[in-house]
PDB file of N, CA and C in Angstrom:
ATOM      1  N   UNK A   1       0.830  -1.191   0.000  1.00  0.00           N
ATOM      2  CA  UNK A   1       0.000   0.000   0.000  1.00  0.00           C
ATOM      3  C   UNK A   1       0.873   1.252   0.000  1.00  0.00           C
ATOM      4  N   UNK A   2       2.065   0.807   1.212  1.00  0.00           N
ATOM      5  CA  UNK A   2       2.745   2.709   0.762  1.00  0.00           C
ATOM      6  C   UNK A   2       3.338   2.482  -0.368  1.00  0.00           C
ATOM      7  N   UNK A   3       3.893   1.307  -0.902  1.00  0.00           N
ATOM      8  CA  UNK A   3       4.732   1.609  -2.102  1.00  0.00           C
ATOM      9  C   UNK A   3       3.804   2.011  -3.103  1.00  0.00           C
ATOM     10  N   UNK A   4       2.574   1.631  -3.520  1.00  0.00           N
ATOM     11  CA  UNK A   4       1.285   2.238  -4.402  1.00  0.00           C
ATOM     12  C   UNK A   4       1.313   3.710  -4.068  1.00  0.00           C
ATOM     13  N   UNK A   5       0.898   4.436  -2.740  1.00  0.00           N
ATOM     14  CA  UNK A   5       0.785   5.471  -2.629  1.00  0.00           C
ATOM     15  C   UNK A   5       2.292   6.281  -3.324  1.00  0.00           C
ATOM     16  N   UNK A   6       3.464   5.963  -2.695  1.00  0.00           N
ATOM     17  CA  UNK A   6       4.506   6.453  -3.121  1.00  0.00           C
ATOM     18  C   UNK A   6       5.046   6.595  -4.308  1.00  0.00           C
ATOM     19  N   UNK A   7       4.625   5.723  -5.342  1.00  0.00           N
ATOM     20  CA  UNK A   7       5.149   5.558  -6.537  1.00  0.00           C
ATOM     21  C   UNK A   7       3.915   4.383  -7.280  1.00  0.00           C
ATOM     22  N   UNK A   8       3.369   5.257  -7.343  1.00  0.00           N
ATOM     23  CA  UNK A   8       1.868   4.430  -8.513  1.00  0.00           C
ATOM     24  C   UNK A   8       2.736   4.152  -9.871  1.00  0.00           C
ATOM     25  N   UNK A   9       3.479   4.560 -10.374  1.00  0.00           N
ATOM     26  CA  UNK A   9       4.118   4.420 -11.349  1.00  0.00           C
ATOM     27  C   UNK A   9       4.639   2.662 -11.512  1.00  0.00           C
ATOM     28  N   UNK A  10       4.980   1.976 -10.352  1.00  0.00           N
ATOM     29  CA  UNK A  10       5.244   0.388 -10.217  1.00  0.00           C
ATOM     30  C   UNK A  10       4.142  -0.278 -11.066  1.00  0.00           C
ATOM     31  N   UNK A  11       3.172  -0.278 -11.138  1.00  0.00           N
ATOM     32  CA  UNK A  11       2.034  -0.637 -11.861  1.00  0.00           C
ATOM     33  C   UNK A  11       2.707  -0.735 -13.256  1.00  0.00           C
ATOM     34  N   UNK A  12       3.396   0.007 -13.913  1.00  0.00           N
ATOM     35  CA  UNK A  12       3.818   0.232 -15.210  1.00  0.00           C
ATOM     36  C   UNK A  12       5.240  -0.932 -15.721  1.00  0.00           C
ATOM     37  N   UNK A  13       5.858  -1.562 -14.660  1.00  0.00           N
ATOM     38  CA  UNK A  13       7.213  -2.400 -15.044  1.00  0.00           C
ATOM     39  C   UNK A  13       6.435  -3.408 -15.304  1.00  0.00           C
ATOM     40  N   UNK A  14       7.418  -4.084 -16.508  1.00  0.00           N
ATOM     41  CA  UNK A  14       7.358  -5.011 -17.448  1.00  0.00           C
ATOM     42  C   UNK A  14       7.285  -6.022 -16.569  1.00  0.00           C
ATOM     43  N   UNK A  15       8.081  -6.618 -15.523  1.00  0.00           N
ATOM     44  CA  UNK A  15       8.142  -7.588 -14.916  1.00  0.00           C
ATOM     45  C   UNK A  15       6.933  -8.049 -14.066  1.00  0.00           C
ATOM     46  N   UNK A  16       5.874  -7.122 -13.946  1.00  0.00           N
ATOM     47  CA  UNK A  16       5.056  -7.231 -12.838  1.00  0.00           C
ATOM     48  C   UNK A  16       3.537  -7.815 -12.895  1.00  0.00           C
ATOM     49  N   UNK A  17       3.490  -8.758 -12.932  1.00  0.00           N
ATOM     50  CA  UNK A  17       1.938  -9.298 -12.508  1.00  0.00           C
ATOM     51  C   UNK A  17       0.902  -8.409 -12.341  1.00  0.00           C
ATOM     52  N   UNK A  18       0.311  -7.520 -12.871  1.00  0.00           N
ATOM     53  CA  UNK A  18      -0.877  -6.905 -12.209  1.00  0.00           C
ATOM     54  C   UNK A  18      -1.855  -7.818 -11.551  1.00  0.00           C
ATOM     55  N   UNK A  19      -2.504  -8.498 -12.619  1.00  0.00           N
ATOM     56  CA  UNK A  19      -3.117  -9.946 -12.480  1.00  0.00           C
ATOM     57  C   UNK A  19      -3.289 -10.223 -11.276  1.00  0.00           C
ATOM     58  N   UNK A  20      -1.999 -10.982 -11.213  1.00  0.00           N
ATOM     59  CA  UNK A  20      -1.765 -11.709  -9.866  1.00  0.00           C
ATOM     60  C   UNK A  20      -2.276 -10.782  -8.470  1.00  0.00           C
ATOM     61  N   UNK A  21      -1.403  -9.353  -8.636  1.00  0.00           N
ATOM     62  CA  UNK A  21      -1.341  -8.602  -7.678  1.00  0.00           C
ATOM     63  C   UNK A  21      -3.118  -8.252  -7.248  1.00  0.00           C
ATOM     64  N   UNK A  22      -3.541  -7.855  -8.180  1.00  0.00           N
ATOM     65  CA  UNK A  22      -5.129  -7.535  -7.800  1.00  0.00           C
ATOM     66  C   UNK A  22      -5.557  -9.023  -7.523  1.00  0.00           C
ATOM     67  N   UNK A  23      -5.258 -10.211  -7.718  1.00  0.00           N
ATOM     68  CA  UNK A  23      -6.332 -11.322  -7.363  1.00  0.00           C
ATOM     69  C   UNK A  23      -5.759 -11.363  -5.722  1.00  0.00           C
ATOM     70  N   UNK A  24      -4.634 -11.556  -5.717  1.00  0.00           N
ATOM     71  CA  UNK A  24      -4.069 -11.499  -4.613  1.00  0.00           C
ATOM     72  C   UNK A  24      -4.554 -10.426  -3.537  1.00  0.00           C
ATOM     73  N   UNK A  25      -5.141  -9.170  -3.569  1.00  0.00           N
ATOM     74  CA  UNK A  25      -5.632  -8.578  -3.239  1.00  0.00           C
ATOM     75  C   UNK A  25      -7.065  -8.851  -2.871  1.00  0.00           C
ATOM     76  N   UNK A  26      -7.707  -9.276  -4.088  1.00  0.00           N
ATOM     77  CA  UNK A  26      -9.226  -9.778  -3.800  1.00  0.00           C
ATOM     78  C   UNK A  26      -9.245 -11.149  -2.453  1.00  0.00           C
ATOM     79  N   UNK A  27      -8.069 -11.895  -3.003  1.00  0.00           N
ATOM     80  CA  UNK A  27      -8.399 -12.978  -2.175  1.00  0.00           C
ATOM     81  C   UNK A  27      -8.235 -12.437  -0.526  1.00  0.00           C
ATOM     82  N   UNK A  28      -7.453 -11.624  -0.459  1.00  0.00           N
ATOM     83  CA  UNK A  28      -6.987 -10.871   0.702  1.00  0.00           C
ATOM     84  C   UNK A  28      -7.905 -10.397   1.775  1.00  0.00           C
ATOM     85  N   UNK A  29      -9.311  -9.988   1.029  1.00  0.00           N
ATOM     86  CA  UNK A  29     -10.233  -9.273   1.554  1.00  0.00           C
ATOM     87  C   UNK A  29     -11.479 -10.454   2.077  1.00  0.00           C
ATOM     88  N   UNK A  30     -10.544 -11.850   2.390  1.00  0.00           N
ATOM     89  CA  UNK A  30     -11.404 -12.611   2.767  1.00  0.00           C
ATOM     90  C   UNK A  30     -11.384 -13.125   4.022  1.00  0.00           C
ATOM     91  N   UNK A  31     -10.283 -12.735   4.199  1.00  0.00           N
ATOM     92  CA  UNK A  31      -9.116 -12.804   5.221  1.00  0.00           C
ATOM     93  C   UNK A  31      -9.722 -13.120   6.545  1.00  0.00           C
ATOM     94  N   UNK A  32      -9.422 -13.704   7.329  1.00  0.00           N
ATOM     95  CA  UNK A  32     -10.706 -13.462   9.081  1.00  0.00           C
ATOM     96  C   UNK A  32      -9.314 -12.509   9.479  1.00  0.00           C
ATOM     97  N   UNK A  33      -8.354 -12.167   9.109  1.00  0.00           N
ATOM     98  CA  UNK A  33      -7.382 -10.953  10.288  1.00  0.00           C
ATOM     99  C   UNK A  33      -7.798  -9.814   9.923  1.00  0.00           C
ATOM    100  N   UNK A  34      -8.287  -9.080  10.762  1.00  0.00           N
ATOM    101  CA  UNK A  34      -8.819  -8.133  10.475  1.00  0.00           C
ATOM    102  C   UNK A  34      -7.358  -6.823   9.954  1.00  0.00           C
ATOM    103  N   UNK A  35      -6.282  -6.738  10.676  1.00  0.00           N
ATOM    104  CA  UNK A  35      -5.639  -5.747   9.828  1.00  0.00           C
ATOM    105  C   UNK A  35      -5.084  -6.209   8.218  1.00  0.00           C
ATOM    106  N   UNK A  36      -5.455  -7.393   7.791  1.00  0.00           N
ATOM    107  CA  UNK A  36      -4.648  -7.939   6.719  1.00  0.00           C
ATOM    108  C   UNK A  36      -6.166  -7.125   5.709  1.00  0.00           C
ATOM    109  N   UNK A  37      -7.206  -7.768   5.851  1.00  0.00           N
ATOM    110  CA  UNK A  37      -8.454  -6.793   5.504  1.00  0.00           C
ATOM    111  C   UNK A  37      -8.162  -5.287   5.238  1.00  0.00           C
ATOM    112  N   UNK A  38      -7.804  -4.727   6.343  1.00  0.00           N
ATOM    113  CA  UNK A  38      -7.939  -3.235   6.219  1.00  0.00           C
ATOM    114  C   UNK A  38      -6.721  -2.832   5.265  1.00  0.00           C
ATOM    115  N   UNK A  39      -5.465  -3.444   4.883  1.00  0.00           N
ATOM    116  CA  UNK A  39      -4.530  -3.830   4.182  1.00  0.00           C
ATOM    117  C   UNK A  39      -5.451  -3.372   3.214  1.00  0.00           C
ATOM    118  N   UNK A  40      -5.722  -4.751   2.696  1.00  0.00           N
ATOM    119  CA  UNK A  40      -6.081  -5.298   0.926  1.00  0.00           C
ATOM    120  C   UNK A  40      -7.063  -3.942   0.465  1.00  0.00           C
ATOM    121  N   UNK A  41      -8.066  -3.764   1.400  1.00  0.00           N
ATOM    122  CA  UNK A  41      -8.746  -2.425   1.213  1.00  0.00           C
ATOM    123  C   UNK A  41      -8.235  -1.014   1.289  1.00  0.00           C
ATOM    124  N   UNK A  42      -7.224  -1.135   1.879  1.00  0.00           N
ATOM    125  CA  UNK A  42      -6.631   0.112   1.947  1.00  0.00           C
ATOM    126  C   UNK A  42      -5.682   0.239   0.045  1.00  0.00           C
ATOM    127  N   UNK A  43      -5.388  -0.673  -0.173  1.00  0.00           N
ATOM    128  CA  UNK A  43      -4.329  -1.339  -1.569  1.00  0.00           C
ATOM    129  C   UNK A  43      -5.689  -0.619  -2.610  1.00  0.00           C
ATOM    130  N   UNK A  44      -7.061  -1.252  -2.901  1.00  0.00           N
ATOM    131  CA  UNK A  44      -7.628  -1.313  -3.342  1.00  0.00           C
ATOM    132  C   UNK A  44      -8.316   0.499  -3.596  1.00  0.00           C
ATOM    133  N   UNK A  45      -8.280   1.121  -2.386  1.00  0.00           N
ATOM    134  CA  UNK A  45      -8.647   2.256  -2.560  1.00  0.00           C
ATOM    135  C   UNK A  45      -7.641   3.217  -3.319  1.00  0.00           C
ATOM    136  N   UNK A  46      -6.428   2.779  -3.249  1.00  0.00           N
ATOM    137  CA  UNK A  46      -5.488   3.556  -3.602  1.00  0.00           C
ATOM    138  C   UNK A  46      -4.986   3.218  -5.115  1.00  0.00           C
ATOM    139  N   UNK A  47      -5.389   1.908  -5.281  1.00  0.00           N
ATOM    140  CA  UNK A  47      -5.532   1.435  -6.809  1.00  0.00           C
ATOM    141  C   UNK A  47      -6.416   2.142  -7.600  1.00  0.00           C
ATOM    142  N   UNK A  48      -7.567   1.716  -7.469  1.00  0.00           N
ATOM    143  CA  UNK A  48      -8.804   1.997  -8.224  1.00  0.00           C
ATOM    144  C   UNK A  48      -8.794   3.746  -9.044  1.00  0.00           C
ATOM    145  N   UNK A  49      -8.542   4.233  -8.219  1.00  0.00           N
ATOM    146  CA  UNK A  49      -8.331   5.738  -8.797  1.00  0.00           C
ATOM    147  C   UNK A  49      -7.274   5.942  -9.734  1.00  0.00           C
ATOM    148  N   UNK A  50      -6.378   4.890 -10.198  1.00  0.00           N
ATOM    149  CA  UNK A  50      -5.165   4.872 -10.972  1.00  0.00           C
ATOM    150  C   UNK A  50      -5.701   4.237 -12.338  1.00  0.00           C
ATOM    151  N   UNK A  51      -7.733   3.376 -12.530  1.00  0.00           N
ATOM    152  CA  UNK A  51      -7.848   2.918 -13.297  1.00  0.00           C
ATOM    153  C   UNK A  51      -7.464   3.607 -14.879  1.00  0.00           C
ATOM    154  N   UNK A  52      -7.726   4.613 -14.771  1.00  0.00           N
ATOM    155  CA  UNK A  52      -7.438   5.720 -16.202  1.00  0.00           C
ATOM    156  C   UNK A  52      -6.338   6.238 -16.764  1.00  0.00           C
ATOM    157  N   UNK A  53      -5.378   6.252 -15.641  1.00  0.00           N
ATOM    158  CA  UNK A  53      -4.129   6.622 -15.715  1.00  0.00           C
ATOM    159  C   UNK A  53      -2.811   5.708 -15.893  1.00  0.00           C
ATOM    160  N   UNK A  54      -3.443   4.429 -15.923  1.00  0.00           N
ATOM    161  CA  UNK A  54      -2.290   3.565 -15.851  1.00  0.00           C
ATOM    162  C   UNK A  54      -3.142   2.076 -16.542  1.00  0.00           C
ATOM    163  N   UNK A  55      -2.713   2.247 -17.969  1.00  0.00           N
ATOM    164  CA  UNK A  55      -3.482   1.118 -18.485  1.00  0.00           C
ATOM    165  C   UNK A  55      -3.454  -0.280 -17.839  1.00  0.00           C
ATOM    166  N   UNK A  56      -1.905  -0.943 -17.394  1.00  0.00           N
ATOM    167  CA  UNK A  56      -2.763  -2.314 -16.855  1.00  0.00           C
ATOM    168  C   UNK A  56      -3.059  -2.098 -15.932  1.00  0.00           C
ATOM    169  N   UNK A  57      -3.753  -1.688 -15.414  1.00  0.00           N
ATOM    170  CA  UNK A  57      -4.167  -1.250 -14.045  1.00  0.00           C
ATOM    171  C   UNK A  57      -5.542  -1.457 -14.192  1.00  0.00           C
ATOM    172  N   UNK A  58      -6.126  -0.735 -15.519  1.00  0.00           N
ATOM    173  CA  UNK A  58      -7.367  -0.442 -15.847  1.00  0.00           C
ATOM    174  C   UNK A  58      -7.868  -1.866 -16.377  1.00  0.00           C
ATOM    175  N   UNK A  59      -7.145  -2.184 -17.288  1.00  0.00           N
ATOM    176  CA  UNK A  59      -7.362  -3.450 -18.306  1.00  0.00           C
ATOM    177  C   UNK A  59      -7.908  -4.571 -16.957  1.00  0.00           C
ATOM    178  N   UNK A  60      -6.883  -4.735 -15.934  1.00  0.00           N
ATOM    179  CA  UNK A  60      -6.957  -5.493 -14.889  1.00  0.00           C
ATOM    180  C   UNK A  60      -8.228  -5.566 -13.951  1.00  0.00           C
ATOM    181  N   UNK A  61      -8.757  -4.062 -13.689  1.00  0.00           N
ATOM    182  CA  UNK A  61     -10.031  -4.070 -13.390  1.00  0.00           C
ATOM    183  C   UNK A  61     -11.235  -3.981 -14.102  1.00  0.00           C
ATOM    184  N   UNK A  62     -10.992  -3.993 -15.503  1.00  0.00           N
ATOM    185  CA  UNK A  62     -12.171  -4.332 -16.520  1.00  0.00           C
ATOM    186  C   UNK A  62     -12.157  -5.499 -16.494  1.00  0.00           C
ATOM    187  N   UNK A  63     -11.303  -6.162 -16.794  1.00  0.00           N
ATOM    188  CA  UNK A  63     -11.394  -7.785 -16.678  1.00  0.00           C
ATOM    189  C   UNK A  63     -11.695  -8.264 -15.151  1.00  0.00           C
ATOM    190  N   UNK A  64     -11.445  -8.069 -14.157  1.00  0.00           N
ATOM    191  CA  UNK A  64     -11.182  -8.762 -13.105  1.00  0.00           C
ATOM    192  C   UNK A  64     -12.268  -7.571 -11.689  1.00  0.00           C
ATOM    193  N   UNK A  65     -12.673  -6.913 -12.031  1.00  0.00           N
ATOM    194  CA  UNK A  65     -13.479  -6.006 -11.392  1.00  0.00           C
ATOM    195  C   UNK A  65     -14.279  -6.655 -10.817  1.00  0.00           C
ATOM    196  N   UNK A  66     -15.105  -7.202 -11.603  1.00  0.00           N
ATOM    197  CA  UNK A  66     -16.462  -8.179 -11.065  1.00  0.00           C
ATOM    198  C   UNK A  66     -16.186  -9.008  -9.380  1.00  0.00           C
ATOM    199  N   UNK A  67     -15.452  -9.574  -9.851  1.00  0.00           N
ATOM    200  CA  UNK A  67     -14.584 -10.506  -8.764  1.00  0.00           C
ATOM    201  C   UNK A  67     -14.264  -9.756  -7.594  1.00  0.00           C
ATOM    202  N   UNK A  68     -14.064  -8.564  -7.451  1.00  0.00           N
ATOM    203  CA  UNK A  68     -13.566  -7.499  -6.866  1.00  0.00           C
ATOM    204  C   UNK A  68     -15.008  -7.062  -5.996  1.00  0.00           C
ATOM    205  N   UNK A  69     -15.784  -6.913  -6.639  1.00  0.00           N
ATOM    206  CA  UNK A  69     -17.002  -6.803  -6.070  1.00  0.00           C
ATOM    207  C   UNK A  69     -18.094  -7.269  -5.809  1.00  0.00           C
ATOM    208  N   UNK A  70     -17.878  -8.583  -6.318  1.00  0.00           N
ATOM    209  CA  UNK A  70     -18.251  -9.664  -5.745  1.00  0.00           C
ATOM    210  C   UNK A  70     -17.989  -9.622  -4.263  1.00  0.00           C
ATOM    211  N   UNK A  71     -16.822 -10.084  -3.925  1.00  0.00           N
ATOM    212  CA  UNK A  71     -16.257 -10.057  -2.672  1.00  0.00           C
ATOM    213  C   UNK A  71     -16.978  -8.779  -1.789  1.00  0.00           C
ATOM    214  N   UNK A  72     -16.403  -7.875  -1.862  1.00  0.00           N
ATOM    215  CA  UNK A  72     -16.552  -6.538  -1.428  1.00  0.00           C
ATOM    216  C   UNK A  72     -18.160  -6.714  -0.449  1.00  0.00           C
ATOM    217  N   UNK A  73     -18.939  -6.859  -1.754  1.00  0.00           N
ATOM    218  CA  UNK A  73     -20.278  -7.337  -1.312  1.00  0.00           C
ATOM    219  C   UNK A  73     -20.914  -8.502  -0.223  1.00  0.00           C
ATOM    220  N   UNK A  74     -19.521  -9.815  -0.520  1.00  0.00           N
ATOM    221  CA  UNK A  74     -19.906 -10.444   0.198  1.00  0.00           C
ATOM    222  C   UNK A  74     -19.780 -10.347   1.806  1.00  0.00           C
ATOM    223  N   UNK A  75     -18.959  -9.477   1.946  1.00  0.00           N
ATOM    224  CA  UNK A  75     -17.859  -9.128   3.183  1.00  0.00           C
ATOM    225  C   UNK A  75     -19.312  -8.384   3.643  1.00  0.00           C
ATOM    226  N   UNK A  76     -19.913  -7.577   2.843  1.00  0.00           N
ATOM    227  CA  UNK A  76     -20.317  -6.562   3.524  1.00  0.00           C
ATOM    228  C   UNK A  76     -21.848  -7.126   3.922  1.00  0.00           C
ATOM    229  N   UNK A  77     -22.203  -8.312   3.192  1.00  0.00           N
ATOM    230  CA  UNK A  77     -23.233  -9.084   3.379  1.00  0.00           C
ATOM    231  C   UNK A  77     -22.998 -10.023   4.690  1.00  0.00           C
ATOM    232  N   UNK A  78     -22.071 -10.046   5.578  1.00  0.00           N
ATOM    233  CA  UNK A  78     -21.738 -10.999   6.708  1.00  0.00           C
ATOM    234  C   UNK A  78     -20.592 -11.631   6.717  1.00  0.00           C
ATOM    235  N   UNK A  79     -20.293 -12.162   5.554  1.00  0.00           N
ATOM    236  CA  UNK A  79     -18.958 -12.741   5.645  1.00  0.00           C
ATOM    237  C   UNK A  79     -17.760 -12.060   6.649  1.00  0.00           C
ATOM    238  N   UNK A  80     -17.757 -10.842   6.887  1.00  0.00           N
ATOM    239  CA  UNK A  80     -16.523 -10.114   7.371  1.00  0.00           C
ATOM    240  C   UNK A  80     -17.167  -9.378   8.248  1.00  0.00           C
ATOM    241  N   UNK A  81     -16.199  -9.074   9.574  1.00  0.00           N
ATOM    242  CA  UNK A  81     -16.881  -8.919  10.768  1.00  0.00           C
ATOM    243  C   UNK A  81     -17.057  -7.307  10.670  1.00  0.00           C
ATOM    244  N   UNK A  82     -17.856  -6.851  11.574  1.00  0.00           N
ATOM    245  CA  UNK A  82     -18.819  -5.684  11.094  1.00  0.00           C
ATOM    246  C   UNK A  82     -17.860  -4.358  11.330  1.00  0.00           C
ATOM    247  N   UNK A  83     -16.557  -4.281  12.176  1.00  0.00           N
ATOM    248  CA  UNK A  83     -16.101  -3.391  12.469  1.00  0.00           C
ATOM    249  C   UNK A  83     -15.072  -2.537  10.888  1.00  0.00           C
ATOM    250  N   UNK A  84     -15.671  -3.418   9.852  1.00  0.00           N
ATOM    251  CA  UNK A  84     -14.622  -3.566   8.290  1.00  0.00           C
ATOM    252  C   UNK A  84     -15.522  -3.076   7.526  1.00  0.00           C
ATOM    253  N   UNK A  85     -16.492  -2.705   8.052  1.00  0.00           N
ATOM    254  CA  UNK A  85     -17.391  -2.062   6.721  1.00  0.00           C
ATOM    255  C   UNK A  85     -17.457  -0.714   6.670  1.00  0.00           C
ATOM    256  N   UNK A  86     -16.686   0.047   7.035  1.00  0.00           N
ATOM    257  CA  UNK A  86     -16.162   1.133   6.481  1.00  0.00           C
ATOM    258  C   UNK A  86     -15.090   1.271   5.587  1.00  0.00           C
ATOM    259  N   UNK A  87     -14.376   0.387   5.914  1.00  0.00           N
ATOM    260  CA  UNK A  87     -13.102  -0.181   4.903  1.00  0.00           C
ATOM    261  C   UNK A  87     -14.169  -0.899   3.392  1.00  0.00           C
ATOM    262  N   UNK A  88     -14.546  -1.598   3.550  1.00  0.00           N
ATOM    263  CA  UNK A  88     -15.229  -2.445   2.748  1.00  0.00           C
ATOM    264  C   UNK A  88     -15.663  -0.807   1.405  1.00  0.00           C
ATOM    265  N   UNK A  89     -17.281   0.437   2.252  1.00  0.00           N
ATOM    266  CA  UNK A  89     -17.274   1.030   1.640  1.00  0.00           C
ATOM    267  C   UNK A  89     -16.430   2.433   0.748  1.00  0.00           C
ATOM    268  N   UNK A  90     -15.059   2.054   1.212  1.00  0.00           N
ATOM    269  CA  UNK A  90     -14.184   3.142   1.174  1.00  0.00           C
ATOM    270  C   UNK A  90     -14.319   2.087  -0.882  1.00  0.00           C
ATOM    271  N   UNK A  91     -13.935   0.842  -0.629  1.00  0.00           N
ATOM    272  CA  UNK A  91     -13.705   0.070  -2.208  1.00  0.00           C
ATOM    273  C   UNK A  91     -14.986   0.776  -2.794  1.00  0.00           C
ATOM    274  N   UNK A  92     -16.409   0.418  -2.120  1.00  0.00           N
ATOM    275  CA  UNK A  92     -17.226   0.523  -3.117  1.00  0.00           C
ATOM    276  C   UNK A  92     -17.226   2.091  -3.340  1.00  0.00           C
ATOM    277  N   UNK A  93     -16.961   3.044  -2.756  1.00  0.00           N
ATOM    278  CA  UNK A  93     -17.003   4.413  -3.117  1.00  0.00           C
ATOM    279  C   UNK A  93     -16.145   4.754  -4.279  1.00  0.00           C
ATOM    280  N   UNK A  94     -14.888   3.963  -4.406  1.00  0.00           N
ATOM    281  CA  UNK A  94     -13.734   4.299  -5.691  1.00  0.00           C
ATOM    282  C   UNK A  94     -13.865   3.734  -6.118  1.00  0.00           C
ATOM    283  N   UNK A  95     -14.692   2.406  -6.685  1.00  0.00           N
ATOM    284  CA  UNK A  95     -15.675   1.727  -7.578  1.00  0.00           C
ATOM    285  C   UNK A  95     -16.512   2.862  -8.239  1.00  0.00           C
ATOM    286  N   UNK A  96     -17.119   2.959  -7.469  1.00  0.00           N
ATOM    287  CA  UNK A  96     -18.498   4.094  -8.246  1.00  0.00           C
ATOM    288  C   UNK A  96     -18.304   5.343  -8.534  1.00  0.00           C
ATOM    289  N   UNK A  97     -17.024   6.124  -8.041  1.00  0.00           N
ATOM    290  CA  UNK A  97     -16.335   7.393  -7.818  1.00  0.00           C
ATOM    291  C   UNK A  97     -15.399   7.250  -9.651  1.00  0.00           C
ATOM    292  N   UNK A  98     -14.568   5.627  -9.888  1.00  0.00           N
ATOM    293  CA  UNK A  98     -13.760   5.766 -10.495  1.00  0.00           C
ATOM    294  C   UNK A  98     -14.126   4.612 -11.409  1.00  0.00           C
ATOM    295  N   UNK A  99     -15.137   4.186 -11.412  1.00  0.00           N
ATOM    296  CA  UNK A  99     -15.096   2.739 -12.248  1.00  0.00           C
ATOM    297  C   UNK A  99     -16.364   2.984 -12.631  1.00  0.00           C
ATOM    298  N   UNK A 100     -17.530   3.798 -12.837  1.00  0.00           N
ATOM    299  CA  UNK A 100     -18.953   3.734 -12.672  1.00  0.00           C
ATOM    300  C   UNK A 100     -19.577   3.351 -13.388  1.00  0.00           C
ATOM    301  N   UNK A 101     -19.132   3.199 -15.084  1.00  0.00           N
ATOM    302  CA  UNK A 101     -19.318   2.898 -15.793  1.00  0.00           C
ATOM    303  C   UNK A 101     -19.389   1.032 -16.019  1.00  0.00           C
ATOM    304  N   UNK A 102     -18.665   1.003 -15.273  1.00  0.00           N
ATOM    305  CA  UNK A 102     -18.095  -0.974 -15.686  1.00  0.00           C
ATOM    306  C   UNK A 102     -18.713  -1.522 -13.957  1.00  0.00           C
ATOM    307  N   UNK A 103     -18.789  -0.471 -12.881  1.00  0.00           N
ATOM    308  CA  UNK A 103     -20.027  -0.935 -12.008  1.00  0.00           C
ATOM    309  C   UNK A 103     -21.152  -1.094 -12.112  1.00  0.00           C
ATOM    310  N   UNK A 104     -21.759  -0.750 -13.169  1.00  0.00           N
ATOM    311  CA  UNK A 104     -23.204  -0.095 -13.476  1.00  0.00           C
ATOM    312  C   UNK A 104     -23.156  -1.430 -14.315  1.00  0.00           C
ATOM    313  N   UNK A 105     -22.611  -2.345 -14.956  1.00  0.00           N
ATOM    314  CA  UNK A 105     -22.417  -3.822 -15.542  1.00  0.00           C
ATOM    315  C   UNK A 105     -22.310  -4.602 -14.432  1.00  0.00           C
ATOM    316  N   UNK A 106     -21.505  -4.450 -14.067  1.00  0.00           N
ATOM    317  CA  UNK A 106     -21.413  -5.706 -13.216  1.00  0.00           C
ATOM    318  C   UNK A 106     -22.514  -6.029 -12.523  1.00  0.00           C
TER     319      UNK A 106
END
């Protein structure tokens, strides 16, 4: 998360998995530890706003978005304990803030 905040630009090396990194993220937010949660969501808020500005970034959450909020939803449906659903709506706010178009599909 600080290295995202610090240098969003990492998103852009050749070597790097976006893929991976956002599933890895999704799976993250399933987590029963609650700071590993506030983690993946904290990653996720600071991503999402980079969808426009940083093509695989974007490509990654057009393709893989759904999945993203899938989860999100499910967490916020019970799966994840209740003190995380502010974290939870911080995702869906830069979903709908930065993605609104490809939320409004899903």
């Amino acid at each position: 998360l600080q290295a995202l905040k610090r240098k969003p630009d990492l998103f852009l090396c050749s070597n790097l998995d976006v893929k991976a990194v956002f599933q890895c993220g999704v799976l993250s937010l399933k987590f029963p530890e609650a700071p590993t949660v506030k983690a993946s969501c904290g990653f996720f808020t600071e991503l999402l706003p980079r969808c426009g500005e940083i093509a695989p970034v974007g490509q990654v959450v057009h393709e893989n978005g759904k999945a993203l909020l899938q989860t999100v939803l499910e967490g916020i449906g019970g799966q994840a304990s209740r003190s995380l659903m502010d974290h939870f709506a911080e995702i869906l706010f830069a979903l709908n803030k930065h993605c609104f178009s490809l939320l409004s599909v899903w």
